[in-house]
N, C-alpha and C. Protein backbone atom coordinates (compact mmCIF):
# COMPACT_ATOMS: atom_id res chain seq x y z
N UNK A 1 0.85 -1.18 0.00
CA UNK A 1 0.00 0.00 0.00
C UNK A 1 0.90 1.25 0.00
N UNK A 2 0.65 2.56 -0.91
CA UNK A 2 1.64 3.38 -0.97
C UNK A 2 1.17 4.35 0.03
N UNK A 3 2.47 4.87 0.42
CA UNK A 3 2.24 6.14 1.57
C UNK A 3 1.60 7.39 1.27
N UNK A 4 0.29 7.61 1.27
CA UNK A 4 -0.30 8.88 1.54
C UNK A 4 0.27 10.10 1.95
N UNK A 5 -0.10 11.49 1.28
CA UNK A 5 0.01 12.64 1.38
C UNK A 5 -1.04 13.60 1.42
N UNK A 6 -1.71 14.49 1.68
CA UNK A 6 -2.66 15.47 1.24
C UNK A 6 -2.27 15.81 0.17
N UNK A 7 -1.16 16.08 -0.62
CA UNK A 7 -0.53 16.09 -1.76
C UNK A 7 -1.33 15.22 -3.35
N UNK A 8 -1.01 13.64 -2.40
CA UNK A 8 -0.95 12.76 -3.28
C UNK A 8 -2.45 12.51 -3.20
N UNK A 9 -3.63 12.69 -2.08
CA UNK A 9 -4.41 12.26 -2.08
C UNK A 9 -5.38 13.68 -3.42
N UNK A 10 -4.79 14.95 -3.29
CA UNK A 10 -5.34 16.14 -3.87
C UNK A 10 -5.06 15.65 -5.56
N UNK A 11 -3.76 14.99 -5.53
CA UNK A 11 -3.18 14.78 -6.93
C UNK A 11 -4.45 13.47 -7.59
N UNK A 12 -4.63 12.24 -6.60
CA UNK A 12 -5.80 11.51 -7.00
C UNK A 12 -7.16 11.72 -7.09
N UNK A 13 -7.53 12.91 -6.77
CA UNK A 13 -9.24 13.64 -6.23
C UNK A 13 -9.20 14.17 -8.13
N UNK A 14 -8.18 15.21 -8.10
CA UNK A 14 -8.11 15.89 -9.70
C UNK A 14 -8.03 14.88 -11.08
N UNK A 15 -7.18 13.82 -10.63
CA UNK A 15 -6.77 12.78 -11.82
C UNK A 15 -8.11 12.35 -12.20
N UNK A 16 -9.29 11.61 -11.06
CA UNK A 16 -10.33 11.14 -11.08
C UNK A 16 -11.75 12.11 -11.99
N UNK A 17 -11.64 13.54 -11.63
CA UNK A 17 -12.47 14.34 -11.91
C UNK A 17 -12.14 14.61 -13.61
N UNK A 18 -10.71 14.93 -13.70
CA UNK A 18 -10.04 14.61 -15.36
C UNK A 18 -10.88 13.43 -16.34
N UNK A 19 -10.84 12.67 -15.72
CA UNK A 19 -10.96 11.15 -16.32
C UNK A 19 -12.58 11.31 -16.30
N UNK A 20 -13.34 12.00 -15.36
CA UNK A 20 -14.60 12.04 -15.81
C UNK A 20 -15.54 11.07 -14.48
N UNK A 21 -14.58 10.40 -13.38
CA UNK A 21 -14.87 9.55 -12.56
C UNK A 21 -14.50 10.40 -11.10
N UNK A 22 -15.45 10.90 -10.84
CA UNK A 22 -15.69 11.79 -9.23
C UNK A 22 -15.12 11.03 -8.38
N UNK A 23 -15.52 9.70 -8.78
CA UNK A 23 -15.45 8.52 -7.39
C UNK A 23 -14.09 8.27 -6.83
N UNK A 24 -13.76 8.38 -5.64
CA UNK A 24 -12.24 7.96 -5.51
C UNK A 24 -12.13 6.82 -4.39
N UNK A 25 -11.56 6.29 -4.93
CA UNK A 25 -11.20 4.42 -4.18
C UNK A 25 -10.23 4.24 -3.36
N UNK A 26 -10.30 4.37 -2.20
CA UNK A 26 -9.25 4.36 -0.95
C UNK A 26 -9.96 3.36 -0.43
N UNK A 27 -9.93 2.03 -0.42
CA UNK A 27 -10.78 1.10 0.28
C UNK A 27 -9.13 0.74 0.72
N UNK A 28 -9.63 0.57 2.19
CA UNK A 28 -8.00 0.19 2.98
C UNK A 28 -7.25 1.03 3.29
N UNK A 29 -6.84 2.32 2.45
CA UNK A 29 -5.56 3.26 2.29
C UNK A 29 -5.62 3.40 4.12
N UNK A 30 -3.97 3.43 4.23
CA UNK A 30 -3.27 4.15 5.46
C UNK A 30 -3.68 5.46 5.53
N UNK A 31 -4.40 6.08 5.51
CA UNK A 31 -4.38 7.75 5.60
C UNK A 31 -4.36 8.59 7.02
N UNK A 32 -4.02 7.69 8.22
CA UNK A 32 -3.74 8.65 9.57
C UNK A 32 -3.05 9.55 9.82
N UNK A 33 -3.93 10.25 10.51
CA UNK A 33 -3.43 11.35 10.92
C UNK A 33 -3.16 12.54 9.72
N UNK A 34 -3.76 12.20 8.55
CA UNK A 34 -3.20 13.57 7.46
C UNK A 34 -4.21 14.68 7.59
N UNK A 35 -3.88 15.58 7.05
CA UNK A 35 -4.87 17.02 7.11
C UNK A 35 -5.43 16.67 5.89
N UNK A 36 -6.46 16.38 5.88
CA UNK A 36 -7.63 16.21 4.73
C UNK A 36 -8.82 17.50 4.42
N UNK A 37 -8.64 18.30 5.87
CA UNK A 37 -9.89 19.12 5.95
C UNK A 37 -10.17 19.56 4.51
N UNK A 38 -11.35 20.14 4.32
CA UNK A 38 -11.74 20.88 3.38
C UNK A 38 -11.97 20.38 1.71
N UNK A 39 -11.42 18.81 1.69
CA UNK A 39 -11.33 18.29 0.40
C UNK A 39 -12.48 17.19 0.31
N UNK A 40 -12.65 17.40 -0.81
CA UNK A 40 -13.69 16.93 -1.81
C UNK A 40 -13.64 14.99 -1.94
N UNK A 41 -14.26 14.79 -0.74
CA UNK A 41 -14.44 13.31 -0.64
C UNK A 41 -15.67 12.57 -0.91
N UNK A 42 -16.63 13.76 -1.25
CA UNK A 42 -18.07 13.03 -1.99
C UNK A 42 -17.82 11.39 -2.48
N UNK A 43 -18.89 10.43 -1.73
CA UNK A 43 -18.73 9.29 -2.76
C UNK A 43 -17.66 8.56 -2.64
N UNK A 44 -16.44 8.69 -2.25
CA UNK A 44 -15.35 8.36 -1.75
C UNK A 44 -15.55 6.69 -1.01
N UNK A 45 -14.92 5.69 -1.80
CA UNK A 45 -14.76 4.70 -0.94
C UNK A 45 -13.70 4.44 0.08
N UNK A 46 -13.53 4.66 1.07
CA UNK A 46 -13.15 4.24 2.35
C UNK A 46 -13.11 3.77 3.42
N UNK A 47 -14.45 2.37 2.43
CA UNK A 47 -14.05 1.49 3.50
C UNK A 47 -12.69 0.32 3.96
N UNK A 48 -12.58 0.24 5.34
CA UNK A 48 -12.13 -0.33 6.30
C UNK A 48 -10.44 0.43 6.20
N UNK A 49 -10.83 1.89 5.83
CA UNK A 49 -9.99 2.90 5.52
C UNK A 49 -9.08 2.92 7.36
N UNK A 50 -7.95 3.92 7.40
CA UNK A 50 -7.66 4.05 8.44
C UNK A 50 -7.48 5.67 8.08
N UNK A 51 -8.28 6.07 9.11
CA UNK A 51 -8.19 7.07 8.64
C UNK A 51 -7.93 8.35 10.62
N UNK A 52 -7.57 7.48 11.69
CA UNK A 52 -7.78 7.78 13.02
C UNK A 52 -6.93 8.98 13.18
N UNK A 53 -7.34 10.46 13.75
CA UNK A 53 -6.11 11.08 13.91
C UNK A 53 -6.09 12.08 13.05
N UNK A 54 -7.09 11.96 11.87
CA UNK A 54 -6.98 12.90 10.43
C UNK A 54 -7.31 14.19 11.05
N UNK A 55 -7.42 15.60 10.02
CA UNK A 55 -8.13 16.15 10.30
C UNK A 55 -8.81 16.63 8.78
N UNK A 56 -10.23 16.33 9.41
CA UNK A 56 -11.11 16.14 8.50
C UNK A 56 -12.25 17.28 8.22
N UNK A 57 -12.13 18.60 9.01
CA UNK A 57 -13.12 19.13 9.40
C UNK A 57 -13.21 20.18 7.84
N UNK A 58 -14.69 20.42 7.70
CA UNK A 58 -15.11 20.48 6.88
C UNK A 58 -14.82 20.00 5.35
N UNK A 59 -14.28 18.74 5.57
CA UNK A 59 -14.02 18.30 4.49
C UNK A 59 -15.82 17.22 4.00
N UNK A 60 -15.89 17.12 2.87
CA UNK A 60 -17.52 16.68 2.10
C UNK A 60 -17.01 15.07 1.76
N UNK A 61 -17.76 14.39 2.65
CA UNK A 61 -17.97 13.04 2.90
C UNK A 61 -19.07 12.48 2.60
N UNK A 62 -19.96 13.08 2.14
CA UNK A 62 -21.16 13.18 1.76
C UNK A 62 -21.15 12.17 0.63
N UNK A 63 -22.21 11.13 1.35
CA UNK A 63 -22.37 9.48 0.29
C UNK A 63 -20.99 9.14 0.56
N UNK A 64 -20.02 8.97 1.03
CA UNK A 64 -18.97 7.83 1.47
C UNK A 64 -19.09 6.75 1.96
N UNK A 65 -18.83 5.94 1.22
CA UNK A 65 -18.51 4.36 1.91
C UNK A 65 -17.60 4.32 3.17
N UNK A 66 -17.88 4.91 4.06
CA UNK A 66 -16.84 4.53 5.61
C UNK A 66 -16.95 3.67 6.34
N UNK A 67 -17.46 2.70 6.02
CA UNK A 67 -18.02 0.74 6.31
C UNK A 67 -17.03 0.40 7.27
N UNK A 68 -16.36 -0.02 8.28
CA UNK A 68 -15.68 0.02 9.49
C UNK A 68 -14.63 0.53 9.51
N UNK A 69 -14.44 1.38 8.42
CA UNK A 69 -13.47 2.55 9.08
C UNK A 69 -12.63 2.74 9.95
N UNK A 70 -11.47 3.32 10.36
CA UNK A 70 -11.15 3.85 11.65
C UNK A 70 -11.22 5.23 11.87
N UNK A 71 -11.80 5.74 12.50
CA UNK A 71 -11.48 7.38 12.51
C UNK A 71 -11.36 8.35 13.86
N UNK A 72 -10.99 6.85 14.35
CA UNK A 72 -10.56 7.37 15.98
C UNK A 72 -9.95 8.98 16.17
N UNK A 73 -10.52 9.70 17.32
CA UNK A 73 -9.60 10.59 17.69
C UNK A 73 -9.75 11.52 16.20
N UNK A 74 -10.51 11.56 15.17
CA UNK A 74 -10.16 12.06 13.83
C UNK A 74 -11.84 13.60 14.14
N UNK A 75 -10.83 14.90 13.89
CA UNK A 75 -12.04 16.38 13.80
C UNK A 75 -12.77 16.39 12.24
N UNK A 76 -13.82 16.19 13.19
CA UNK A 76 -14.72 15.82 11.79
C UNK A 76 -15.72 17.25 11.98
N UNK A 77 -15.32 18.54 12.74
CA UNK A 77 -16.06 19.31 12.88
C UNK A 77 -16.12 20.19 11.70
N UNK A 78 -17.72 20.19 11.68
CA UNK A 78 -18.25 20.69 10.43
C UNK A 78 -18.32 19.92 9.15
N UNK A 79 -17.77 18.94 9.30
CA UNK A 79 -17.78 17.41 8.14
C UNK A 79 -18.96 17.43 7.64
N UNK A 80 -19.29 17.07 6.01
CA UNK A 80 -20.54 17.09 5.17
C UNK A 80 -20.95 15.84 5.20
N UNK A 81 -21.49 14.90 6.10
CA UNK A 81 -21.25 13.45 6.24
C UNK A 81 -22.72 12.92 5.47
N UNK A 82 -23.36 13.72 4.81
CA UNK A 82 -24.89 13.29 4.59
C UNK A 82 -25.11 12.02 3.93
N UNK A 83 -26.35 11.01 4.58
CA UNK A 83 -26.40 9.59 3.65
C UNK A 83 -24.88 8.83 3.48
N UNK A 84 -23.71 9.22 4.21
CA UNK A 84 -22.49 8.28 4.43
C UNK A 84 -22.99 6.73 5.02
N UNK A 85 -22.10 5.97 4.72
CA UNK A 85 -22.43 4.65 5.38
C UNK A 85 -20.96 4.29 6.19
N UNK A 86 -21.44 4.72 8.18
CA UNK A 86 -20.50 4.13 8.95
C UNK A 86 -20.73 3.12 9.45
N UNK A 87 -21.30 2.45 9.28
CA UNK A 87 -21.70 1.08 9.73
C UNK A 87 -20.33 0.61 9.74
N UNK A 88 -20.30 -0.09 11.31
CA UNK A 88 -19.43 -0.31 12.07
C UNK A 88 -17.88 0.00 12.24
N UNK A 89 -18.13 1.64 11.65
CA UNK A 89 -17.29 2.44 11.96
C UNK A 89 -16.40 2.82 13.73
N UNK A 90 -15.03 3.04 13.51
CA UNK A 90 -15.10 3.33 15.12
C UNK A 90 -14.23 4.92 15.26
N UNK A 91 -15.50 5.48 16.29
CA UNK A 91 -15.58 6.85 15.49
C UNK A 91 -15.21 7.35 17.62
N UNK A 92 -14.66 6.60 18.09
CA UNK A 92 -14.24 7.08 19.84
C UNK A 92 -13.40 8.21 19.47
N UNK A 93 -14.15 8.79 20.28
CA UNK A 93 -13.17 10.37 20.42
C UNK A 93 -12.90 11.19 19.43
N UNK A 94 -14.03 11.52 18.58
CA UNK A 94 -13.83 12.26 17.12
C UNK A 94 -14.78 13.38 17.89
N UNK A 95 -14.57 14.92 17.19
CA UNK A 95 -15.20 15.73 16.88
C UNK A 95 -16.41 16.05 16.15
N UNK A 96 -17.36 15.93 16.36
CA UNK A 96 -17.97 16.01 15.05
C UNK A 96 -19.00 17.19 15.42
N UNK A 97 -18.68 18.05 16.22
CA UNK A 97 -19.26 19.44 16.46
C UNK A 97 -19.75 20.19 14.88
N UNK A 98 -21.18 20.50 15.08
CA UNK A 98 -21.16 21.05 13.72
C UNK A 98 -21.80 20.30 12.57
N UNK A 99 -21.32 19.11 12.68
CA UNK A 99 -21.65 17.89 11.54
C UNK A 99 -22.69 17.45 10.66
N UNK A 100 -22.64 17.66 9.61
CA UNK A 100 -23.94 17.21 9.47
C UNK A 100 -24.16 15.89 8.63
N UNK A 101 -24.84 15.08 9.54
CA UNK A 101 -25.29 13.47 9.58
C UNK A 101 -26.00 13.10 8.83
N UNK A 102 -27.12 14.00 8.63
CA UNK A 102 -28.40 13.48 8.20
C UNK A 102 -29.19 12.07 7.64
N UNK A 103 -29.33 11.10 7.73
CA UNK A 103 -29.44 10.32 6.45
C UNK A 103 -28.73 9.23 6.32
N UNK A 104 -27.48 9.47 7.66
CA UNK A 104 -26.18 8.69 7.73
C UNK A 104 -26.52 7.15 7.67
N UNK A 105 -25.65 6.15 8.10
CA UNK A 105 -25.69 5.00 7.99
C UNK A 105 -24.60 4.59 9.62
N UNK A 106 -25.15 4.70 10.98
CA UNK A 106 -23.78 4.72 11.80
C UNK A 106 -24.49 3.27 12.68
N UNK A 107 -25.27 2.15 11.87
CA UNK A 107 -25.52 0.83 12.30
C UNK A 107 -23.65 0.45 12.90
N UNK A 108 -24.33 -0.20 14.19
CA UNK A 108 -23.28 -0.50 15.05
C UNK A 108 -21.87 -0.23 14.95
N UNK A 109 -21.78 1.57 15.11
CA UNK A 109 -20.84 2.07 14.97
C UNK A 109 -20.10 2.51 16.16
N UNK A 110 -18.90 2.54 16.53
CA UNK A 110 -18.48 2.66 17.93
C UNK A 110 -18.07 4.15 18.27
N UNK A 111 -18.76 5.34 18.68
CA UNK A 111 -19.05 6.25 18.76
C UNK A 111 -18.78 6.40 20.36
N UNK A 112 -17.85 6.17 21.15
CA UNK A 112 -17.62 6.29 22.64
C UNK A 112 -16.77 7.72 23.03
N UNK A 113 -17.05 8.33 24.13
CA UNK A 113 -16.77 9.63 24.24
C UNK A 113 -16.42 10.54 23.19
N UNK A 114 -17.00 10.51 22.52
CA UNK A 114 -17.15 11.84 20.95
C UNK A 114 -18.14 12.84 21.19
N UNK A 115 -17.54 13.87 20.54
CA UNK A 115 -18.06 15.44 20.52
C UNK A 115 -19.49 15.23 19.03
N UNK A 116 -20.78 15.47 19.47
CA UNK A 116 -21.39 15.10 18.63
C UNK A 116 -22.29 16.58 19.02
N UNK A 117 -22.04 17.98 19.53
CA UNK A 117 -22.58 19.00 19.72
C UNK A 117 -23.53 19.29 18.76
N UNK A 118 -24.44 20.25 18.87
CA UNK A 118 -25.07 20.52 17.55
C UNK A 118 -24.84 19.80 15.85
N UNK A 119 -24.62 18.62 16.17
CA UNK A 119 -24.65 17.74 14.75
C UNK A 119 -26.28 17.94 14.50
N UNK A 120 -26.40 17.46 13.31
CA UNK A 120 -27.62 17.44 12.09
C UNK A 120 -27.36 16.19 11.96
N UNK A 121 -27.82 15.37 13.13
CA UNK A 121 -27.97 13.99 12.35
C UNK A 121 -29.82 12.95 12.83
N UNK A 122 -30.30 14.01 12.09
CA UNK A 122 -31.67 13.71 11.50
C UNK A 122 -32.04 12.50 10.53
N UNK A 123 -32.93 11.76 10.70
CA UNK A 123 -33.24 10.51 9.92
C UNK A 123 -31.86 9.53 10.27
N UNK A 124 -31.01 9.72 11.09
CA UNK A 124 -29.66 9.11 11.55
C UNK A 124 -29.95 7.24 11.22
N UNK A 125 -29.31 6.69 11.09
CA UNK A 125 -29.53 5.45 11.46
C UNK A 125 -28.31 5.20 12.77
N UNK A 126 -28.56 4.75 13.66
CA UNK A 126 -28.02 4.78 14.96
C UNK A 126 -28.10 2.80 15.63
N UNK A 127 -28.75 2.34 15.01
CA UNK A 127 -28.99 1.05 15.70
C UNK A 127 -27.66 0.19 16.38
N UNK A 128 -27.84 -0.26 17.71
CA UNK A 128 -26.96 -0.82 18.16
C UNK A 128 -25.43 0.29 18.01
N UNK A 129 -25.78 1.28 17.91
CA UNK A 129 -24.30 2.05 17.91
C UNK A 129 -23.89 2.30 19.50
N UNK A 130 -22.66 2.35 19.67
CA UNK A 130 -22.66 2.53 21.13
C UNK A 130 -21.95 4.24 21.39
N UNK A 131 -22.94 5.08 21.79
CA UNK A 131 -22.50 6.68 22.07
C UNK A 131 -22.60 6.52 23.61
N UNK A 132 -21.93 5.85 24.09
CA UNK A 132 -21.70 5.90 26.01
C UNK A 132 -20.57 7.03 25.61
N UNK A 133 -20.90 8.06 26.82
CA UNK A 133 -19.87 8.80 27.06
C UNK A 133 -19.74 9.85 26.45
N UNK A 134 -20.83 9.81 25.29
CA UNK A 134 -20.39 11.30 24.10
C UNK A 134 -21.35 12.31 24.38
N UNK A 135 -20.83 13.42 24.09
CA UNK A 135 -21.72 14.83 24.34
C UNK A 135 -22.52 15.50 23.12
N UNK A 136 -23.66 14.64 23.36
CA UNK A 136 -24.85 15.61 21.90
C UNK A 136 -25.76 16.75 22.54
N UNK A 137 -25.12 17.66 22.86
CA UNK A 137 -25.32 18.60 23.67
C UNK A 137 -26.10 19.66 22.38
N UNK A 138 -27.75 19.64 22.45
CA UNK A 138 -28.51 20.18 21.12
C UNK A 138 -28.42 19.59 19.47
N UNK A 139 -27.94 18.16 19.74
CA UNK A 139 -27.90 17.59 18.74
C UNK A 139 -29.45 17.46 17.79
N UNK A 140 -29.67 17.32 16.84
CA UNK A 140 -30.98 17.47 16.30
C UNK A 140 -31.27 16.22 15.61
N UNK A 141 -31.84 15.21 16.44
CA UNK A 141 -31.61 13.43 16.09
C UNK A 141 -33.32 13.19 15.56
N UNK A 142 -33.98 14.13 15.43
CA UNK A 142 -35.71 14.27 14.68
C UNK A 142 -35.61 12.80 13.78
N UNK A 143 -36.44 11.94 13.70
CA UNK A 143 -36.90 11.22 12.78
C UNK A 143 -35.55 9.85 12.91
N UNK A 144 -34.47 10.28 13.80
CA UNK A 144 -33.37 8.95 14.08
C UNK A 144 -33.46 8.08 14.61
N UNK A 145 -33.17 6.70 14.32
CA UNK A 145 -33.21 5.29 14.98
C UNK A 145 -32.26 5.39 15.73
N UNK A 146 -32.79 4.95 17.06
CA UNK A 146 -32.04 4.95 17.85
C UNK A 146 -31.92 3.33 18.64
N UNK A 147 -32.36 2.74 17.91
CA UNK A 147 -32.80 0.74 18.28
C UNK A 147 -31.70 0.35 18.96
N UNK A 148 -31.73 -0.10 20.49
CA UNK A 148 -30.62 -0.81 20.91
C UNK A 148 -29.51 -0.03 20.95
N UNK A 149 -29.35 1.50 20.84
CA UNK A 149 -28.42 2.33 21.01
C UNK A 149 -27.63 2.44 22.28
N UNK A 150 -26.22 2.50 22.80
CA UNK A 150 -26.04 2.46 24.04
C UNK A 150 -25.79 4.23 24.43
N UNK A 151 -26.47 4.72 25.50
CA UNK A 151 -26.42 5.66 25.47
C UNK A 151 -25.90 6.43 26.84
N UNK A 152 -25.22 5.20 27.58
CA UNK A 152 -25.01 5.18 29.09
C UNK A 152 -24.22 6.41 29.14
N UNK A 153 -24.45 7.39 30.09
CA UNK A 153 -23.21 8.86 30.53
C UNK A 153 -23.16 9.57 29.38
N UNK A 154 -24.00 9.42 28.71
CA UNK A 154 -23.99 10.57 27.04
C UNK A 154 -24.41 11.78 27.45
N UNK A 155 -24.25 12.76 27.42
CA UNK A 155 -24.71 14.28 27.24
C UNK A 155 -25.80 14.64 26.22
N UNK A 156 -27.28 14.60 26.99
CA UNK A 156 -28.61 14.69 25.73
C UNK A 156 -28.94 16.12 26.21
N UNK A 157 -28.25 16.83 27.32
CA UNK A 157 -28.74 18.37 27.18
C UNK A 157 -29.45 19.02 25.87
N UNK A 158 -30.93 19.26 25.61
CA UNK A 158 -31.47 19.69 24.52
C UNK A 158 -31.19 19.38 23.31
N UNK A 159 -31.30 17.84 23.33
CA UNK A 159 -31.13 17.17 21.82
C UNK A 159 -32.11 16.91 21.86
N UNK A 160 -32.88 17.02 20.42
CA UNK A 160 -34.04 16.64 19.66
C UNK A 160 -34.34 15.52 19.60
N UNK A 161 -34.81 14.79 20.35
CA UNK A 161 -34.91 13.33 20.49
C UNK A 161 -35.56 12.89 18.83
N UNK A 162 -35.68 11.54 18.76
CA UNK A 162 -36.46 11.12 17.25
C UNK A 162 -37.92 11.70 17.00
N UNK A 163 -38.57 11.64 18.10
CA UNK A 163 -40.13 11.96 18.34
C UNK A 163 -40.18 13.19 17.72
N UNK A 164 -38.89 14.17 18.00
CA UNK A 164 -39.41 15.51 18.05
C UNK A 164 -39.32 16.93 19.49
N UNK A 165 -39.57 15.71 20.49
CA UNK A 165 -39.36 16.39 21.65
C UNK A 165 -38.13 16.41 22.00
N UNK A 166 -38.05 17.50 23.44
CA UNK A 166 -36.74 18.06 23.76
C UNK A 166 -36.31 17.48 24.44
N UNK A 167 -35.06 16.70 24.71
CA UNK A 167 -34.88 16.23 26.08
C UNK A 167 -34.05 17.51 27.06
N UNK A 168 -33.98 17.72 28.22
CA UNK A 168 -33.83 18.37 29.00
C UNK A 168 -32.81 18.11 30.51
């Protein structure tokens, strides 16, 4: 597997868009810890990517394959994550202040002490994910599955529960 750059990953985002193919194929790639923010990862396959450590924040993830992933410890604040699939992603100790979820795919995703502040993760799929420990402090989870979710010591200060109502 070749060693990653923000460089090399910017040099493969352009080659792809040239060629007429948006889609870019990192299924596996080493990519920890690189500064990714701000780049154009629409659609992007990355699954069982390593990606822990990045910084990712406002970078457009939006429709990504992030299928168990690593993205430990990785600032995903302000991240375009809409309709992504993290299913059984492990997302402990990420940022994701800001985020917007919507639509996501985070089936039994490991989500343990993470910053999930004012995220937009509406219509969420959440089942069996485990958010013990994380702070969705006004998170807006309207219309989200929350089935079998672990939610032990989480921070729900004025998050929008699925129903609609406030929790408090």
């Amino acid at each position: 597997m070749p060693q990653f750059t923000r460089e090399s990953v910017e040099q493969l985002i352009a080659q792809r868009h040239a060629l007429g193919e948006p889609d870019l194929f990192l299924k596996g790639a080493d990519l920890s810890g690189l500064d990714l923010s701000g780049l154009e990862l629409h659609n992007a396959n990355l699954r069982e990517a390593k990606l822990n450590g990045c910084d990712l924040h406002e970078a457009d993830l939006s429709g990504a394959d992030l299928m168990e992933a690593d993205l430990s410890f990785s600032d995903l604040n302000k991240a375009e994550l809409f309709q992504a699939n993290l299913t059984g992603a492990n997302l402990t100790g990420v940022n994701l202040t800001f985020a917007h979820l919507a639509q996501a795919n985070l089936t039994a995703a490991i989500i343990r002490e993470a910053t999930l502040a004012f995220v937009d993760a509406r219509r969420a799929n959440f089942t069996l994910a485990d958010l013990s420990g994380s702070n969705l402090r006004e998170a807006k989870l309207n219309g989200a599955i929350l089935d079998q979710a672990e939610l032990t010591e989480a921070n729900l200060h004025g998050v929008i529960m699925p129903n609609g109502s406030r929790h408090e």
